[in-house]
N, C-alpha and C. Protein backbone atom coordinates (compact mmCIF):
# COMPACT_ATOMS: atom_id res chain seq x y z
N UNK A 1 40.38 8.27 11.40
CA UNK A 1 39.80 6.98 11.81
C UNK A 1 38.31 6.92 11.44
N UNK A 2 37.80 7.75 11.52
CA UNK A 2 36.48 8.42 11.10
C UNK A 2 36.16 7.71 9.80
N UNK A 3 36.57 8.13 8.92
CA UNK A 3 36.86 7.72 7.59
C UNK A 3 36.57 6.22 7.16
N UNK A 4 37.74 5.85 8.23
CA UNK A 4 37.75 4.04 7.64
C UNK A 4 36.29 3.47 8.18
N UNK A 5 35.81 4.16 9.30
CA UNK A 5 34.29 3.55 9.49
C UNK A 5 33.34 3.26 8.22
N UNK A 6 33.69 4.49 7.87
CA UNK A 6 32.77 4.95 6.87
C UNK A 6 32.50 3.70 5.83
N UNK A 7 33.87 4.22 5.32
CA UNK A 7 34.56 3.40 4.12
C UNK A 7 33.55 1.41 4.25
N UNK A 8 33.98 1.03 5.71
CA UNK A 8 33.63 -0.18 5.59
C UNK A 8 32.30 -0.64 6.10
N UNK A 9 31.86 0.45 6.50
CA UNK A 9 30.02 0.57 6.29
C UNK A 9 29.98 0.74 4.87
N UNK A 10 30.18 1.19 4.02
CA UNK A 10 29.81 1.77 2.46
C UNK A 10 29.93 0.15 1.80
N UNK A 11 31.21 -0.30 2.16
CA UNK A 11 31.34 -1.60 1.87
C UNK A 11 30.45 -2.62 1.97
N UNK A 12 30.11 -2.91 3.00
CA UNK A 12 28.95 -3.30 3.76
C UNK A 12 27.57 -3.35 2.79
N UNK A 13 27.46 -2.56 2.69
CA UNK A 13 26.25 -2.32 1.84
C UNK A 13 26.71 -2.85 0.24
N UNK A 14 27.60 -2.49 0.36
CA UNK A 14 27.75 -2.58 -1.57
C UNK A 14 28.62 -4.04 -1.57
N UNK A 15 28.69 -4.46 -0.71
CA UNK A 15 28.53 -6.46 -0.79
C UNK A 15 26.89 -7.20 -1.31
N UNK A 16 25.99 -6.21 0.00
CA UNK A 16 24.99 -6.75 0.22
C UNK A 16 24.23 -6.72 -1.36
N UNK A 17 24.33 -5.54 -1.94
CA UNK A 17 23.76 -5.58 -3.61
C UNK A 17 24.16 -6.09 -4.53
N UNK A 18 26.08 -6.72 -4.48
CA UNK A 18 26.24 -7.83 -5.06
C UNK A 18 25.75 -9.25 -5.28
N UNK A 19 25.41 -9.45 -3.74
CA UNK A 19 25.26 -10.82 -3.61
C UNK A 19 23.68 -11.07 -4.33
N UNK A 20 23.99 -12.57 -4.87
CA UNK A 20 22.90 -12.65 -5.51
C UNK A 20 21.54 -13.19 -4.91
N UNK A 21 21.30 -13.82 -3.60
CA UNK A 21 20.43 -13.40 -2.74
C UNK A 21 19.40 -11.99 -2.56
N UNK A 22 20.63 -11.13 -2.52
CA UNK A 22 19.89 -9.73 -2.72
C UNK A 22 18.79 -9.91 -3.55
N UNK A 23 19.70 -9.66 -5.04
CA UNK A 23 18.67 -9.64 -6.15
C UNK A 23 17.71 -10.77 -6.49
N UNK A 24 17.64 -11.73 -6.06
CA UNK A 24 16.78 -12.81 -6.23
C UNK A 24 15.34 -12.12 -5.38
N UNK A 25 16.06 -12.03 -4.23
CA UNK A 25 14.80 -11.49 -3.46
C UNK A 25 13.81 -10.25 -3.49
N UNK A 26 15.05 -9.85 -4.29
CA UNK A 26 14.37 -8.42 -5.26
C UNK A 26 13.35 -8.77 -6.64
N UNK A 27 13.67 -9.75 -7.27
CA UNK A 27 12.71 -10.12 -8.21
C UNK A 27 12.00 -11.34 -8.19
N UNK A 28 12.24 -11.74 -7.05
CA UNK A 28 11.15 -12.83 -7.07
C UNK A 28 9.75 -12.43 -5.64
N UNK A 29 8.70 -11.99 -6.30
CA UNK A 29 7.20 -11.14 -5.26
C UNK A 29 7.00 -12.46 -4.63
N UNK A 30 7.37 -13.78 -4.74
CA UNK A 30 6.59 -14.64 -3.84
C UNK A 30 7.76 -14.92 -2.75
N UNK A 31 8.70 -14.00 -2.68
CA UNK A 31 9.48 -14.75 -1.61
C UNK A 31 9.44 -13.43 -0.68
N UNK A 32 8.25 -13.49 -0.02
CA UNK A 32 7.99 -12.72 1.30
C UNK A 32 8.81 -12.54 2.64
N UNK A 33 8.79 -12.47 3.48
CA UNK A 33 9.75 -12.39 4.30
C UNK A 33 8.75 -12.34 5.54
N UNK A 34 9.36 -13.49 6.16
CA UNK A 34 8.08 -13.95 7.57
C UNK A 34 7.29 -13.34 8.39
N UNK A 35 8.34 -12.53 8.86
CA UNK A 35 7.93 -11.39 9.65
C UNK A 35 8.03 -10.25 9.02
N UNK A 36 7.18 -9.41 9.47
CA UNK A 36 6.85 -7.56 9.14
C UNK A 36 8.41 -6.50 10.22
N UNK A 37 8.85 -7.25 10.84
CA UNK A 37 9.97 -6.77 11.26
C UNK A 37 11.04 -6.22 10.54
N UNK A 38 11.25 -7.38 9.67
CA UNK A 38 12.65 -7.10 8.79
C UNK A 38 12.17 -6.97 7.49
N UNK A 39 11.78 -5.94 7.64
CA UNK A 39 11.92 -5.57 6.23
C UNK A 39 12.86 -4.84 5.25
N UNK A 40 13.96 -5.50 5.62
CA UNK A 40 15.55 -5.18 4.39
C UNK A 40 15.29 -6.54 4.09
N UNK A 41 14.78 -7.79 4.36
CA UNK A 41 14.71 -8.69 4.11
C UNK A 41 14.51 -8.68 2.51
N UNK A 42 13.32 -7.71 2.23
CA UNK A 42 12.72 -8.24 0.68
C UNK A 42 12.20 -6.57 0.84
N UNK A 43 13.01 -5.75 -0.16
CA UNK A 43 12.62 -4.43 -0.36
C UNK A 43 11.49 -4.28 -1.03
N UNK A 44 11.31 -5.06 -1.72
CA UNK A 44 10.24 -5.02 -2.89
C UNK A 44 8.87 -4.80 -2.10
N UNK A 45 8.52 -6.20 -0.84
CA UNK A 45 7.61 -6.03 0.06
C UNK A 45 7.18 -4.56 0.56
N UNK A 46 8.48 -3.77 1.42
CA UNK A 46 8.38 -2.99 1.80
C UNK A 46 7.94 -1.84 0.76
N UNK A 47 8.32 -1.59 -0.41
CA UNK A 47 7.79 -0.75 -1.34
C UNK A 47 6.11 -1.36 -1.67
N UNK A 48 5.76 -2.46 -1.87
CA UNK A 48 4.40 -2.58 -2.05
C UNK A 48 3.31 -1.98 -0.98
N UNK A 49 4.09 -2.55 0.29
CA UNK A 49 3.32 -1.79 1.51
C UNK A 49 2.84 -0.20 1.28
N UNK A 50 3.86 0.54 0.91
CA UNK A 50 3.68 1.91 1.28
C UNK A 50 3.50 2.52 -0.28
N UNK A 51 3.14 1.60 -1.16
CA UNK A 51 2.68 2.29 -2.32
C UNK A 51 1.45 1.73 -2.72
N UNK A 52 0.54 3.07 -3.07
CA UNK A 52 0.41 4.26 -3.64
C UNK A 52 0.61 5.13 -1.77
N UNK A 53 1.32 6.00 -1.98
CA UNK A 53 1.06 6.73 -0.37
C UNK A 53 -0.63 7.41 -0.40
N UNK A 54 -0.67 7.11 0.67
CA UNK A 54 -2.75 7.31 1.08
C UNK A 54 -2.42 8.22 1.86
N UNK A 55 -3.93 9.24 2.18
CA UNK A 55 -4.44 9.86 3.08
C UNK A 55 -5.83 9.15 2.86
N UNK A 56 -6.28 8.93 4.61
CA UNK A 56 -7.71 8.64 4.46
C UNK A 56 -8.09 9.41 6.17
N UNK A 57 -9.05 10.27 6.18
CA UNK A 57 -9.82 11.28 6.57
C UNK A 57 -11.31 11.18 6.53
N UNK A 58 -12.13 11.90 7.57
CA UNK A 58 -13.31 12.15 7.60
C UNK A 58 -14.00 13.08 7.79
N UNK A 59 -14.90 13.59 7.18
CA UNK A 59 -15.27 14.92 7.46
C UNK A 59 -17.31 14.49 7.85
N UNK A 60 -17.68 15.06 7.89
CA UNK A 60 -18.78 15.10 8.82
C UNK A 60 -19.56 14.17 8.24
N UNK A 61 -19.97 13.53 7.16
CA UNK A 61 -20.85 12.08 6.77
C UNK A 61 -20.15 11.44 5.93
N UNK A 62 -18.65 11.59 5.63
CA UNK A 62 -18.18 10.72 4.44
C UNK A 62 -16.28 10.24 4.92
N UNK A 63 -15.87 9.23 4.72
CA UNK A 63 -14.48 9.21 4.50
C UNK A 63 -13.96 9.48 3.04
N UNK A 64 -12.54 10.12 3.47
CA UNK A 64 -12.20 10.71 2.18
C UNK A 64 -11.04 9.87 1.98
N UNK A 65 -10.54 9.46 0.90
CA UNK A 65 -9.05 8.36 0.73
C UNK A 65 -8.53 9.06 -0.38
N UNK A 66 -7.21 9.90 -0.45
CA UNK A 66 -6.60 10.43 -1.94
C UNK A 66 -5.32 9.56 -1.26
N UNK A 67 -5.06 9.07 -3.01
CA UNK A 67 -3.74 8.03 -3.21
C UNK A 67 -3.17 8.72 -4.25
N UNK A 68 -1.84 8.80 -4.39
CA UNK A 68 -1.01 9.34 -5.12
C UNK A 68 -0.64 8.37 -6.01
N UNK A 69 -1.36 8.33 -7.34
CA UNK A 69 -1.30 7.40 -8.66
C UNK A 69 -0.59 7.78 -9.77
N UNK A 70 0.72 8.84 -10.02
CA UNK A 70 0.96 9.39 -10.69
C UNK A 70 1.18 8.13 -12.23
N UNK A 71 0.42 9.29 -13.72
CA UNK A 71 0.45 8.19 -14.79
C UNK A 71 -0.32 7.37 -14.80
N UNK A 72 -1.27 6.70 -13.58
CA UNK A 72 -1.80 5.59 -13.98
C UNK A 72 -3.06 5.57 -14.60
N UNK A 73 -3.36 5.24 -15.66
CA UNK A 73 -4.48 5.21 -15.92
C UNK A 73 -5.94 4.41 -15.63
N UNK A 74 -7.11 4.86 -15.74
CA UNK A 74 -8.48 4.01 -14.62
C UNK A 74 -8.11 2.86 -15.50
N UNK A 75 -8.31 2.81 -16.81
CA UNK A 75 -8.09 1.07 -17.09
C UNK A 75 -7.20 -0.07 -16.66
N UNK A 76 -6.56 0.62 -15.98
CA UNK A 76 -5.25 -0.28 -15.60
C UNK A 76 -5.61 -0.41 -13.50
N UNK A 77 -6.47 0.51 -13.57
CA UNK A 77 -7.12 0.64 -11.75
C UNK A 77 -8.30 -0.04 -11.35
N UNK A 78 -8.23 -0.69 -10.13
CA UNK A 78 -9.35 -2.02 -9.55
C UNK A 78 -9.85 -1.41 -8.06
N UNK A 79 -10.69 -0.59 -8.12
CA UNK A 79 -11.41 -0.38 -6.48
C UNK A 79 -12.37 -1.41 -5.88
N UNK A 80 -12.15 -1.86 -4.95
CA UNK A 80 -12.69 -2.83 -3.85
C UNK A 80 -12.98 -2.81 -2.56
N UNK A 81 -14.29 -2.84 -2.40
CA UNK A 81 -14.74 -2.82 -0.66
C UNK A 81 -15.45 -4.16 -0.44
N UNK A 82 -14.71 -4.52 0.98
CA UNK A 82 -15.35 -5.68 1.79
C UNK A 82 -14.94 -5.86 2.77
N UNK A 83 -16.04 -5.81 3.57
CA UNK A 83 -15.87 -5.62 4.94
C UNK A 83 -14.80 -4.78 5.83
N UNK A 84 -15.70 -3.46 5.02
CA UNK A 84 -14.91 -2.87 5.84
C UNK A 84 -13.26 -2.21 5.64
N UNK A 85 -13.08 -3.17 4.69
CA UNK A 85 -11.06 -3.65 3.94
C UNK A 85 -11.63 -2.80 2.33
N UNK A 86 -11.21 -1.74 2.43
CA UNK A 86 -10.99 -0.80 0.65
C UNK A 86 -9.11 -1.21 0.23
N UNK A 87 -9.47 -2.16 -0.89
CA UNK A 87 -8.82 -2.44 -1.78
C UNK A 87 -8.00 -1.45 -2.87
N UNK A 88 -6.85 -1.13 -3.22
CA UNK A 88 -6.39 -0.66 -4.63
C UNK A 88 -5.49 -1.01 -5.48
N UNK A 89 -6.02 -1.79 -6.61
CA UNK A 89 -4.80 -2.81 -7.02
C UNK A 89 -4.73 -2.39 -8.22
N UNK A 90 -3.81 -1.98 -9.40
CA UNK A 90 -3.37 -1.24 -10.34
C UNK A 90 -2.55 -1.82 -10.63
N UNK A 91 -1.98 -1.47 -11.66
CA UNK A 91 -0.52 -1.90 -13.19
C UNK A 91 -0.04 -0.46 -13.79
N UNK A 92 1.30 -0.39 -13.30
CA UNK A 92 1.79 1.09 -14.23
C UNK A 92 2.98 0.30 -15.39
N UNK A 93 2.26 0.73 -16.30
CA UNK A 93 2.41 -0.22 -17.93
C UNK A 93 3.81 0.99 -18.48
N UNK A 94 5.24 1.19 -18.00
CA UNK A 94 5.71 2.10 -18.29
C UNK A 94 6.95 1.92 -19.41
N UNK A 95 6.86 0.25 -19.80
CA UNK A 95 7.31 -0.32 -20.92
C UNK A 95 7.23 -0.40 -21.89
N UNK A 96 7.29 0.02 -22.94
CA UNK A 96 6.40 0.38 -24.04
C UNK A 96 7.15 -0.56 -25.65
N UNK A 97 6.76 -1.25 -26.09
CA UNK A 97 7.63 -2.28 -27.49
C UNK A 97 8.12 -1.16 -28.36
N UNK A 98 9.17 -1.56 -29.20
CA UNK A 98 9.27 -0.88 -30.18
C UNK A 98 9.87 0.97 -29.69
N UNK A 99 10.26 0.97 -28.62
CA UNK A 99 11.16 2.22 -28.31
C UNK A 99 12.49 1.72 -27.95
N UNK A 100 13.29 2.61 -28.45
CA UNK A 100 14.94 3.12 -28.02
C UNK A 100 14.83 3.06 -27.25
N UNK A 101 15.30 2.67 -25.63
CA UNK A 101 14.92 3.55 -24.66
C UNK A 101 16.63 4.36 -24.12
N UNK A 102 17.12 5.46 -23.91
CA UNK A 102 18.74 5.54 -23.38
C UNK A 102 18.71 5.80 -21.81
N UNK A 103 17.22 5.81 -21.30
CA UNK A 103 17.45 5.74 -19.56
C UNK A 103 16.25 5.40 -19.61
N UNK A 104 16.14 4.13 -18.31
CA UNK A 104 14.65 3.82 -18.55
C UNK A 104 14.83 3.52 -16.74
N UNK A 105 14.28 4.45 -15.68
CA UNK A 105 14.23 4.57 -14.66
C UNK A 105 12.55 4.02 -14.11
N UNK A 106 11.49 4.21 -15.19
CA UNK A 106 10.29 3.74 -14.27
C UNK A 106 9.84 2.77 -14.95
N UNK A 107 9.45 1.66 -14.25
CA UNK A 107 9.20 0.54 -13.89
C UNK A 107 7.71 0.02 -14.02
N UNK A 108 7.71 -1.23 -14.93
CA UNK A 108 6.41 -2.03 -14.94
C UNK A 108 6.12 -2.55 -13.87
N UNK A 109 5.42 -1.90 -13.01
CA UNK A 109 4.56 -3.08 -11.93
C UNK A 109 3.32 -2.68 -11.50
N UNK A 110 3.24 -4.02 -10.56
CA UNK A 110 1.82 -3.96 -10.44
C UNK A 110 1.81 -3.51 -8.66
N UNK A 111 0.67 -3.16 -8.15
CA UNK A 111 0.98 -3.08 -6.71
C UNK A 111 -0.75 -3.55 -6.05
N UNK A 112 -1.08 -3.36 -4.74
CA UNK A 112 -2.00 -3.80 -4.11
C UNK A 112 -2.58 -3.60 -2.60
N UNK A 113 -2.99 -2.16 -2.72
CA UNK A 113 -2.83 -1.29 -0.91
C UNK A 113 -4.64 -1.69 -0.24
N UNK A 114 -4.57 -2.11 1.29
CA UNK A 114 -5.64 -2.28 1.28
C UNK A 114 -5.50 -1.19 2.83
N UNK A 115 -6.76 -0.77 3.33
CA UNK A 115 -6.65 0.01 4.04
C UNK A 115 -8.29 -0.58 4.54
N UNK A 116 -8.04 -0.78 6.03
CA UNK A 116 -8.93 -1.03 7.10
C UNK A 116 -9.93 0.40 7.30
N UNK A 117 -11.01 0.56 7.12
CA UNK A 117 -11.60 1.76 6.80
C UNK A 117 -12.32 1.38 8.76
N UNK A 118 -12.22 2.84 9.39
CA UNK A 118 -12.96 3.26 10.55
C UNK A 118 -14.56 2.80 11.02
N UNK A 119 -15.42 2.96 9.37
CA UNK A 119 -16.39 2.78 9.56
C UNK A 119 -17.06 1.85 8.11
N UNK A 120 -18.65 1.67 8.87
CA UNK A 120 -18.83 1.38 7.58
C UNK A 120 -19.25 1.95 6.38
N UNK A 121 -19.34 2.09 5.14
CA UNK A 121 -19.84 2.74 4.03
C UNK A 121 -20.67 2.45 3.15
N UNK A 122 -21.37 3.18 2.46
CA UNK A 122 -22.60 2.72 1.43
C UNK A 122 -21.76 2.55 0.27
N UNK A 123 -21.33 1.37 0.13
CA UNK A 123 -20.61 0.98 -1.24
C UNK A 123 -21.26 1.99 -2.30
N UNK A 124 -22.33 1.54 -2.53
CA UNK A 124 -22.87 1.78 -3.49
C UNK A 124 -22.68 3.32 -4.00
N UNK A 125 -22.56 4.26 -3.07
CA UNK A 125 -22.77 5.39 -3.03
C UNK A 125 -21.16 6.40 -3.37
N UNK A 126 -19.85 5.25 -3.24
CA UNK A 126 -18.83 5.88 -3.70
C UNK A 126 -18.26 6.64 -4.92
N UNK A 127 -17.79 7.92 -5.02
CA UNK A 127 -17.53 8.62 -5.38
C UNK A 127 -16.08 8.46 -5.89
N UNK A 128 -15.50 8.46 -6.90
CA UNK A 128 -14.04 8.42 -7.49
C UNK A 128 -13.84 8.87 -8.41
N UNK A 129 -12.55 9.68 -8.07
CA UNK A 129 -11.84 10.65 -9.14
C UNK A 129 -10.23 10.79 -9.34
N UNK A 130 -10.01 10.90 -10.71
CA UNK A 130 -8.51 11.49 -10.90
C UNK A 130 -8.40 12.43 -11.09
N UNK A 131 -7.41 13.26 -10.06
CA UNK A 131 -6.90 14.77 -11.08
C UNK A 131 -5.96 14.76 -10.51
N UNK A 132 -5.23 15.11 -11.73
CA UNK A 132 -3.26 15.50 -11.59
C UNK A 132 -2.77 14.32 -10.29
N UNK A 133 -2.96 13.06 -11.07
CA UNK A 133 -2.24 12.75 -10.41
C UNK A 133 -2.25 11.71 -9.24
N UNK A 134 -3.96 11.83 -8.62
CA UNK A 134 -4.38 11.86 -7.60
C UNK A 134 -5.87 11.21 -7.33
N UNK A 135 -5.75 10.05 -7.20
CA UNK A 135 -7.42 9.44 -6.77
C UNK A 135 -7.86 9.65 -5.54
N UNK A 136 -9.61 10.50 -5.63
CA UNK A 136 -10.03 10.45 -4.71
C UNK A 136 -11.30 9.82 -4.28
N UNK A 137 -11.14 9.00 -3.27
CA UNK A 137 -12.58 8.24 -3.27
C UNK A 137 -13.20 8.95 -1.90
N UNK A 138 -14.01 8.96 -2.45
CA UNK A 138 -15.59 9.78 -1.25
C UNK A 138 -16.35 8.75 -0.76
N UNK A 139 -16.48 8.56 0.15
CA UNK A 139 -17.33 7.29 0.37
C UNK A 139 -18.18 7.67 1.59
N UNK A 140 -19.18 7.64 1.84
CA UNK A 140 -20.80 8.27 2.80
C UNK A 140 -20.40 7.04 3.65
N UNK A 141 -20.61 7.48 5.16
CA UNK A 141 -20.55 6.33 6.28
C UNK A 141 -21.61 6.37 5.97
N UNK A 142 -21.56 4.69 6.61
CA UNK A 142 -22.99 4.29 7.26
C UNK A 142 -23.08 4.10 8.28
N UNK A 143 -23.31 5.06 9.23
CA UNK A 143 -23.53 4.86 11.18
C UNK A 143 -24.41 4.32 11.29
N UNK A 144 -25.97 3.65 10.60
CA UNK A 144 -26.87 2.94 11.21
C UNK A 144 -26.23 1.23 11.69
N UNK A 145 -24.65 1.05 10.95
CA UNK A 145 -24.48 0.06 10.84
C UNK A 145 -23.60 -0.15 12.34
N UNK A 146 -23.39 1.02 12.65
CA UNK A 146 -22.29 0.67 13.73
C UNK A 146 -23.45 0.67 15.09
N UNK A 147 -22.98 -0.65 15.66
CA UNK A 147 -24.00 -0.92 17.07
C UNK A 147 -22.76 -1.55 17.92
N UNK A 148 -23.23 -0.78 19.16
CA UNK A 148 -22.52 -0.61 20.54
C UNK A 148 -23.30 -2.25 21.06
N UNK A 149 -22.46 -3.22 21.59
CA UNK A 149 -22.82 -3.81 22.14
C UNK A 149 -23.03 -3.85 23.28
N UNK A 150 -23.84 -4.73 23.87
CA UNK A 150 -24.44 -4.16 25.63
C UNK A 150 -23.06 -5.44 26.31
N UNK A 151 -22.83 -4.83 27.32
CA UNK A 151 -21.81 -6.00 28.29
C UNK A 151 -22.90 -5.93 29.25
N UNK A 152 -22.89 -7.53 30.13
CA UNK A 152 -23.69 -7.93 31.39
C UNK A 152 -22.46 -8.20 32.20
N UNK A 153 -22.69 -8.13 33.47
CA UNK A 153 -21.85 -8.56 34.02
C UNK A 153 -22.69 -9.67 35.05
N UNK A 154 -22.25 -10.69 35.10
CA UNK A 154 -22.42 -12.04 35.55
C UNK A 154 -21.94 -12.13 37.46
N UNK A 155 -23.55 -11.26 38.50
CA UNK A 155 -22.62 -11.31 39.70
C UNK A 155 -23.44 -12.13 40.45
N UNK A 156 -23.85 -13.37 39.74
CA UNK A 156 -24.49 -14.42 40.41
C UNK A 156 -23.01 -15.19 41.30
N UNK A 157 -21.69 -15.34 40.65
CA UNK A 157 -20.90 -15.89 41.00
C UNK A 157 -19.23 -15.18 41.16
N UNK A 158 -19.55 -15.12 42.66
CA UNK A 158 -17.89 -14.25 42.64
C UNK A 158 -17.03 -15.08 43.46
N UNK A 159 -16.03 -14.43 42.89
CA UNK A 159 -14.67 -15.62 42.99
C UNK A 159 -13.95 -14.86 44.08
């Protein structure tokens, strides 16, 4: 009995990649999906989200951000800070004219990761590198920028 579960879960799924909904929503990037909940909605979304995979870290005056860029080259890479929001928007160009191809598993696209940074940073002062694979941006806080605001508390009038 076990079995037939299986069987019509497996099914299940291999309807869902027939139907042409699926794939529409698979190749068309402007058809988002409302909420951040469902994301089987539009796989594509969910892969943009979590690509390039990040680490971002701090060590005693700088945040550190390595993204896993495998292949991509800086001409094809866009770094961006504002307010606070570090940008990484890239093109992996893995199509090439004029080849045979007899398995062609990786994919032209473009992607776009932004990451809410802790503190603030001296733009100016960022540091970026590739090796094997791997961008790393160095970026120097700027703590003169971060100010604690004062709270009053108002006990002319109590309720």
């Amino acid at each position: 009995m076990m079995e037939v579960d299986k069987l019509k879960k497996w099914l299940d799924v291999a309807q869902q990649f027939q139907s042409e909904k699926f794939w529409n929503q698979i190749f068309n990037e402007n058809n988002r999906p409302s909420s951040n909940n469902n994301l089987s909605l539009n796989p594509l979304s969910a892969v943009n989200e979590f690509f390039p995979k990040c680490d971002l870290y701090e060590t005693e005056n700088e945040l550190i951000v390595e993204a896993e860029i495998p292949g991509l080259e800086k001409e094809h890479l866009q770094i961006s800070v504002q307010q606070q929001i570090l940008t990484i928007k890239g093109e992996f160009k893995a199509l090439h004219q004029n080849r045979k191809y007899y398995m062609k598993e990786r994919v032209s696209r473009s992607f776009k990761k932004e990451l809410i940074l802790p503190y603030p940073i001296f733009v100016q002062k960022i540091k970026s590198e590739i090796r094997n694979g791997v961008l790393t941006l160095t970026m120097p806080m700027n703590r003169e920028e971060v100010e604690d605001i004062p709270i009053t508390f108002d006990q002319s009038n109590p309720e």
